[in-house]
N, C-alpha and C. Protein backbone atom coordinates (compact mmCIF):
# COMPACT_ATOMS: atom_id res chain seq x y z
N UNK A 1 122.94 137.10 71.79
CA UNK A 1 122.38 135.88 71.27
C UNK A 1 122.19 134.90 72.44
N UNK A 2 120.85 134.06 72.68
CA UNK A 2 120.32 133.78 73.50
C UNK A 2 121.17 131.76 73.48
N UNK A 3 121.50 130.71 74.15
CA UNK A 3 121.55 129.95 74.05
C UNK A 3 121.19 128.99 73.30
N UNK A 4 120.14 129.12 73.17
CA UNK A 4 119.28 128.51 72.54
C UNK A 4 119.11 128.69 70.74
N UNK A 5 119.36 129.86 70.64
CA UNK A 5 119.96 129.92 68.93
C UNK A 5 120.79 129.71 68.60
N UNK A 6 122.00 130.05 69.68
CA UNK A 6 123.60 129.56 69.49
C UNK A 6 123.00 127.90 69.07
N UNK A 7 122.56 127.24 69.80
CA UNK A 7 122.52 125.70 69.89
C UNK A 7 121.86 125.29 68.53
N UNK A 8 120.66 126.17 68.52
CA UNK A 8 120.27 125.55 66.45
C UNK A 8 120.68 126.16 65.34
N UNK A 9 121.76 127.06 65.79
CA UNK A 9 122.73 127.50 64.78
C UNK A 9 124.20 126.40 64.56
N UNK A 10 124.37 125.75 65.81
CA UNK A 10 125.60 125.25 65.40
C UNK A 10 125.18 123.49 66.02
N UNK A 11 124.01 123.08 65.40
CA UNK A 11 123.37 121.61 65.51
C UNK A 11 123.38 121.26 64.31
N UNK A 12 123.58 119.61 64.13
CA UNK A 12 123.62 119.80 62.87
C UNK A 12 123.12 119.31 61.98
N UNK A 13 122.34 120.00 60.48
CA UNK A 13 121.67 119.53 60.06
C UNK A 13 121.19 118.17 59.53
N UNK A 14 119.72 117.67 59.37
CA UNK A 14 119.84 116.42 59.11
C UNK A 14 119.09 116.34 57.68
N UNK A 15 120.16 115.90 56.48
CA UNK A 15 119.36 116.13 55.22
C UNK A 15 119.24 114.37 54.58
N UNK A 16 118.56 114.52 54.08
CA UNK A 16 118.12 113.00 53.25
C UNK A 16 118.50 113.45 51.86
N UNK A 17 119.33 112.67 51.35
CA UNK A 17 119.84 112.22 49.88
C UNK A 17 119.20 111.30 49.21
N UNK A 18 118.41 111.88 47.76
CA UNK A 18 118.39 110.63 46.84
C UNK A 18 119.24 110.21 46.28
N UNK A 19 118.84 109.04 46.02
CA UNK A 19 119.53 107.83 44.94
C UNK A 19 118.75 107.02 44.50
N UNK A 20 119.46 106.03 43.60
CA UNK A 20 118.59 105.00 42.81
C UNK A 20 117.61 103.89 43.98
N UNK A 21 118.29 104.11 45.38
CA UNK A 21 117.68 103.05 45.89
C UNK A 21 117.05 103.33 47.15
N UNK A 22 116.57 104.49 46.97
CA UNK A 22 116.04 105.48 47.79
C UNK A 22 116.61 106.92 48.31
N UNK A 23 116.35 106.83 50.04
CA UNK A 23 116.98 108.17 50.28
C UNK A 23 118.01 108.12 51.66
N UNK A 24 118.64 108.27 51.82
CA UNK A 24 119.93 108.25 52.24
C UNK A 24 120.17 109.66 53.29
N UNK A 25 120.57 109.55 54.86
CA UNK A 25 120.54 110.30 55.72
C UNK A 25 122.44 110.76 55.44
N UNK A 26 122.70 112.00 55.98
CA UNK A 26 124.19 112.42 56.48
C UNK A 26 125.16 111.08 57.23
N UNK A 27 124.45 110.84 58.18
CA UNK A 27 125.23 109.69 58.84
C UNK A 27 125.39 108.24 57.99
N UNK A 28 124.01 107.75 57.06
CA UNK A 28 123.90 106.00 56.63
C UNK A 28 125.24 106.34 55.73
N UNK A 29 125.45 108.32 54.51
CA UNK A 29 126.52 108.31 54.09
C UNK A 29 128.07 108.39 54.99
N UNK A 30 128.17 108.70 56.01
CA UNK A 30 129.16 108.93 56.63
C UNK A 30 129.82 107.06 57.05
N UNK A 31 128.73 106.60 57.22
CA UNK A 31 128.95 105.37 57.63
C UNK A 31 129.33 104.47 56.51
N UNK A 32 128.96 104.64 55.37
CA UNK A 32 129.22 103.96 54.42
C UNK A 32 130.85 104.63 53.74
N UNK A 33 131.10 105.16 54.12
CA UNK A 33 132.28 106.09 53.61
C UNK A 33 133.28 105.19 54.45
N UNK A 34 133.28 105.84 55.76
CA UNK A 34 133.88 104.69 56.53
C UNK A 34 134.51 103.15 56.46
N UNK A 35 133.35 102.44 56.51
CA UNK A 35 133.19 101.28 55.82
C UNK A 35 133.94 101.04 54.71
N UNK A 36 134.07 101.79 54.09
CA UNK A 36 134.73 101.26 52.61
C UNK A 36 135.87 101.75 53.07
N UNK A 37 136.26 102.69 53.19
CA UNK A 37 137.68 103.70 53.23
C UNK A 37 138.44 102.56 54.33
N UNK A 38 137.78 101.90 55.32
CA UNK A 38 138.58 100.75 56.58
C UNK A 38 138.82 99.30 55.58
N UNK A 39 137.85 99.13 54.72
CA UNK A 39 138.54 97.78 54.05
C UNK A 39 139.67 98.07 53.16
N UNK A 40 139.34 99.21 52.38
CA UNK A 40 141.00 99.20 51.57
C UNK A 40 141.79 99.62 52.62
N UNK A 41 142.25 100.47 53.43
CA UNK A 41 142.85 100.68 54.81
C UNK A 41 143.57 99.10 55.08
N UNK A 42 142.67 98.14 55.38
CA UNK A 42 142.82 96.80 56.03
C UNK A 42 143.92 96.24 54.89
N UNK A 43 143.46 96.46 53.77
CA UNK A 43 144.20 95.57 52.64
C UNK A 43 145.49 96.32 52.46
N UNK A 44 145.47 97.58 52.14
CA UNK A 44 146.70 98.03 52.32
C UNK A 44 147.53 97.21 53.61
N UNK A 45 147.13 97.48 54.49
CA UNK A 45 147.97 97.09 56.02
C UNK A 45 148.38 95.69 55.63
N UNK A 46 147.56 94.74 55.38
CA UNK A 46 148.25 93.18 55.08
C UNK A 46 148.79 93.12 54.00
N UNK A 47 148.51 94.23 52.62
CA UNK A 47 149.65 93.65 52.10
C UNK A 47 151.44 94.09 52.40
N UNK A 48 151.10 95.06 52.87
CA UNK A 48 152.55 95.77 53.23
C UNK A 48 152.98 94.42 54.52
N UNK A 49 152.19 93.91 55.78
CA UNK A 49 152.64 92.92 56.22
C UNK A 49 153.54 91.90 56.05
N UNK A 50 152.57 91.59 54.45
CA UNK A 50 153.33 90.23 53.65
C UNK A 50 154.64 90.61 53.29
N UNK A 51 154.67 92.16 52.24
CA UNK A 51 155.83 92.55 52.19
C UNK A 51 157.36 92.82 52.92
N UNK A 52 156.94 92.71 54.27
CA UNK A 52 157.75 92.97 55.21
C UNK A 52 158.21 91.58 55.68
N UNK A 53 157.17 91.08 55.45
CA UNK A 53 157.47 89.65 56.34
C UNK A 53 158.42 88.79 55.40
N UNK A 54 157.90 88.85 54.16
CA UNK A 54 158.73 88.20 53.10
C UNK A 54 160.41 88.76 52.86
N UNK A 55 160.63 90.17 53.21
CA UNK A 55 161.48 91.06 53.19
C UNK A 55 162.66 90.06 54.72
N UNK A 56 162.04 90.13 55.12
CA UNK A 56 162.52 89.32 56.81
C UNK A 56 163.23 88.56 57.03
N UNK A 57 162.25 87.79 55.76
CA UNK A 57 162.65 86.00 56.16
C UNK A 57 163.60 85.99 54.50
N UNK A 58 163.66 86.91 53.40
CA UNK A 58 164.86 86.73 52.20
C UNK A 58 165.97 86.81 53.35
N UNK A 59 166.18 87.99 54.17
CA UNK A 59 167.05 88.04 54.68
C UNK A 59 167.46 87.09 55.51
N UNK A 60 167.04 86.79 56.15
CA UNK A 60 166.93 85.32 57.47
C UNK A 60 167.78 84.50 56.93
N UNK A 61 166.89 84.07 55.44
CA UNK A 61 167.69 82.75 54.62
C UNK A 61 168.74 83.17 53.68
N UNK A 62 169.20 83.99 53.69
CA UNK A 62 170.63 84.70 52.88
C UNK A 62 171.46 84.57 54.23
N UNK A 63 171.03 85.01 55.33
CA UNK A 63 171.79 85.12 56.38
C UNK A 63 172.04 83.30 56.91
N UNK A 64 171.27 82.90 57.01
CA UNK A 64 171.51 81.63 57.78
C UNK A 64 171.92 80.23 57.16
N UNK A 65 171.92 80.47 55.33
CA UNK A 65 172.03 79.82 54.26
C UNK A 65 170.89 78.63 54.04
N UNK A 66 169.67 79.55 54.06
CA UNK A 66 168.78 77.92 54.06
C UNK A 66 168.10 78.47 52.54
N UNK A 67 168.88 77.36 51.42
CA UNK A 67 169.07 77.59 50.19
C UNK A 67 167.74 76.66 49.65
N UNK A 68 166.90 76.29 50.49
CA UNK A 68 166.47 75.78 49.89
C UNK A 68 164.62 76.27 50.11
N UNK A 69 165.01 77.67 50.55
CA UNK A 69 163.87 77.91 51.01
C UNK A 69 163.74 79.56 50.13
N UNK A 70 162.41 79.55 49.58
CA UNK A 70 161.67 80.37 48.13
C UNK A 70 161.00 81.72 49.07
N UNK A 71 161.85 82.57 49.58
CA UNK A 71 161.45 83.87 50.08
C UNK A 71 160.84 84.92 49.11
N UNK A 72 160.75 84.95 48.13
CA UNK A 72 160.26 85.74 47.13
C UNK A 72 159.02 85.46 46.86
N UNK A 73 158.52 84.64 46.90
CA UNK A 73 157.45 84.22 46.92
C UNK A 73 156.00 85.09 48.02
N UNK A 74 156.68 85.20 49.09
CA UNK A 74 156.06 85.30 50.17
C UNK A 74 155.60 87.11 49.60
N UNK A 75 156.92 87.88 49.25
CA UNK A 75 156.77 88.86 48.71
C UNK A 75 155.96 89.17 47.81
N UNK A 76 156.01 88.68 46.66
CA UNK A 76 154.87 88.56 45.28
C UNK A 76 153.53 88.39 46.16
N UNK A 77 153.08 87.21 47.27
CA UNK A 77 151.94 87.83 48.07
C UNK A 77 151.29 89.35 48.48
N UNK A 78 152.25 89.47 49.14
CA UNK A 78 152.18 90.67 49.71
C UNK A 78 152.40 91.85 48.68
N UNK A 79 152.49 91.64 47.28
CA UNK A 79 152.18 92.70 45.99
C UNK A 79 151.28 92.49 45.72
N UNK A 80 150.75 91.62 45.56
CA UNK A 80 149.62 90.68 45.11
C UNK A 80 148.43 91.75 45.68
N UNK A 81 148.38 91.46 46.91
CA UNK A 81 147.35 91.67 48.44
C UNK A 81 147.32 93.43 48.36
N UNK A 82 148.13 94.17 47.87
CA UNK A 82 148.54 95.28 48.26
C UNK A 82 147.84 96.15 46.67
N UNK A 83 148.30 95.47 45.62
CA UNK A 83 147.79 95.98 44.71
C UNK A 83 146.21 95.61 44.26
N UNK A 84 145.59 94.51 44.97
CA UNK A 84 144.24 93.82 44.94
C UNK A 84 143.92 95.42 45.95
N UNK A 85 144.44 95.99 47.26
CA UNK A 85 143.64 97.24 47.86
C UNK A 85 143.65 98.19 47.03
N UNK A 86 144.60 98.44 46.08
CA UNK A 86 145.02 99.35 45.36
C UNK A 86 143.65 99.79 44.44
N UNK A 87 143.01 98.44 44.11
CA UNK A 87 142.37 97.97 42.96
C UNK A 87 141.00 98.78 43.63
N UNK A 88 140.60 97.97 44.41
CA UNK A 88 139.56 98.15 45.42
C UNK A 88 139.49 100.13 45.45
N UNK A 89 140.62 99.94 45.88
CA UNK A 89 140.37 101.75 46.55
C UNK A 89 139.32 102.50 44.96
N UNK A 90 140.33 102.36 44.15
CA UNK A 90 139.29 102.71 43.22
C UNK A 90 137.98 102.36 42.74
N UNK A 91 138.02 101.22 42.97
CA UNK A 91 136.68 100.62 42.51
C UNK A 91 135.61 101.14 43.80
N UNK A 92 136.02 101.37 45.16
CA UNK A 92 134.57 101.26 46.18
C UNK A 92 134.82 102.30 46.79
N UNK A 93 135.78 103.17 46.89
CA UNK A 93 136.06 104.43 47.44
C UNK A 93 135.25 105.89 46.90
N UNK A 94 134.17 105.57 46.93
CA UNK A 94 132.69 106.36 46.08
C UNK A 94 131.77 106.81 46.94
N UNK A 95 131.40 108.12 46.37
CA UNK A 95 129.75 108.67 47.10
C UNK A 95 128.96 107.91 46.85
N UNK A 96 128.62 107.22 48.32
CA UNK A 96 127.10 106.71 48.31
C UNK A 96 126.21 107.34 47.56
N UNK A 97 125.82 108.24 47.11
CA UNK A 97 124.94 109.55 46.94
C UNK A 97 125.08 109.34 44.99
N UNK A 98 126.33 109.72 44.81
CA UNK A 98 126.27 110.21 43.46
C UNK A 98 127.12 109.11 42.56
N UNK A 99 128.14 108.45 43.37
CA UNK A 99 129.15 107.65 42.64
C UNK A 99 130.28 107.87 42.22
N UNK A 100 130.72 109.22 42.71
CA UNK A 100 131.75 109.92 42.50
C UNK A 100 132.76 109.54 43.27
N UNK A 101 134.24 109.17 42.32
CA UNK A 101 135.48 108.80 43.55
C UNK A 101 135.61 109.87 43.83
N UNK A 102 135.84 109.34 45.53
CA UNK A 102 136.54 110.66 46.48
C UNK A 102 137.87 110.06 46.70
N UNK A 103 138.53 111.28 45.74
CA UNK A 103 139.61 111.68 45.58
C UNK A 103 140.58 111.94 47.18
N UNK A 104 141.69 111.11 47.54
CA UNK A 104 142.17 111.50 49.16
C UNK A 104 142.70 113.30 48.95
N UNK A 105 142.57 113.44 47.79
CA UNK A 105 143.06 114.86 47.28
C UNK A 105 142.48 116.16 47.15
N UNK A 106 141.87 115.79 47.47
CA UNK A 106 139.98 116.68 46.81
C UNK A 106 139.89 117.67 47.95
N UNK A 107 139.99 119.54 47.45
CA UNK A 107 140.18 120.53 48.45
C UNK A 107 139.23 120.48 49.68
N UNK A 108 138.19 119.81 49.47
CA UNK A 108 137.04 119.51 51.05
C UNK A 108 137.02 118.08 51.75
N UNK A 109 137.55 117.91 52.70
CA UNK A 109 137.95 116.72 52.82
C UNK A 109 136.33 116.12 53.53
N UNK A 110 135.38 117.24 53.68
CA UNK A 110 134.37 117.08 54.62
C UNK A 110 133.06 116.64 53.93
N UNK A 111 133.53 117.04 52.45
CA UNK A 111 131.78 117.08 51.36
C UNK A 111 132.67 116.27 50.16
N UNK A 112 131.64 115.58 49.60
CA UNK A 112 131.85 115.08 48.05
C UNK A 112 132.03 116.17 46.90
N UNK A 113 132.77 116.23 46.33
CA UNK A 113 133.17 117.38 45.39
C UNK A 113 131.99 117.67 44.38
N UNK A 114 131.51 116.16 43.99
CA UNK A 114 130.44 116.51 42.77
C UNK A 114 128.69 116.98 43.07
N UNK A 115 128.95 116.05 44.46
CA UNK A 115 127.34 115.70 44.86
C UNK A 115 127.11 117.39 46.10
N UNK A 116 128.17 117.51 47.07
CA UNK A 116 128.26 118.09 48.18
C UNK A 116 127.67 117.87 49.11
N UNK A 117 127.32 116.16 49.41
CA UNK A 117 126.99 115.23 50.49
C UNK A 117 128.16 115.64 51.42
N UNK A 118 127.88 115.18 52.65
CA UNK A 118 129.18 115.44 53.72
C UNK A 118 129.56 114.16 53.66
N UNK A 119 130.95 113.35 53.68
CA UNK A 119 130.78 112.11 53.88
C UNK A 119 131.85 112.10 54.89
N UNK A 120 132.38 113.11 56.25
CA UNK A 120 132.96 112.46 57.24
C UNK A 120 131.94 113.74 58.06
């Protein structure tokens, strides 16, 4: 096998997807996958922040006796923030393509289960 077939055998294809709002390349889906999958990512990360931070400072003020200061609070944020990504993940964690949640579970981690768009 000559180089050159090796190379358009293992290049990789470029397919266009419909949808309602046209047609949609491998990458605009890969990118949009991304995109979404980094904002709940982000929200997870700050709310566990808050959680920690609030976790910190209960202790701080149990430890140092400053009774007059509402550490729980800070916590309920950071549930707040954490279950708002929670929310999100489900709601935007979807094939561009078909609308299907992608499942972090789902045996192809490489294609959409329903549509078989690639979305990493």
């Amino acid at each position: 096998m000559s180089k050159e077939e090796l190379l358009k055998r293992e290049a990789p294809q470029k397919r266009t997807w419909k949808r309602k709002g046209g047609q949609v390349t491998d990458e605009e889906i890969v990118q949009a996958v991304r995109w979404r999958y980094r904002i709940c990512n982000y929200l997870f990360r700050l709310g566990a922040i808050w959680i920690l931070a609030g976790a910190i400072i209960r202790f701080l003020a149990t430890r140092y006796d400053w009774w007059n200061w509402q550490g729980h609070e800070i916590e309920l944020v950071g549930f707040g923030i954490f279950t708002a990504g929670l929310a999100m993940t489900f709601a935007i964690y979807r094939c561009p393509v078909c609308d299907h949640y992608l499942s972090k579970y789902r045996p192809d981690k490489k294609r959409c289960a329903h549509c078989g768009a690639n979305v990493r």
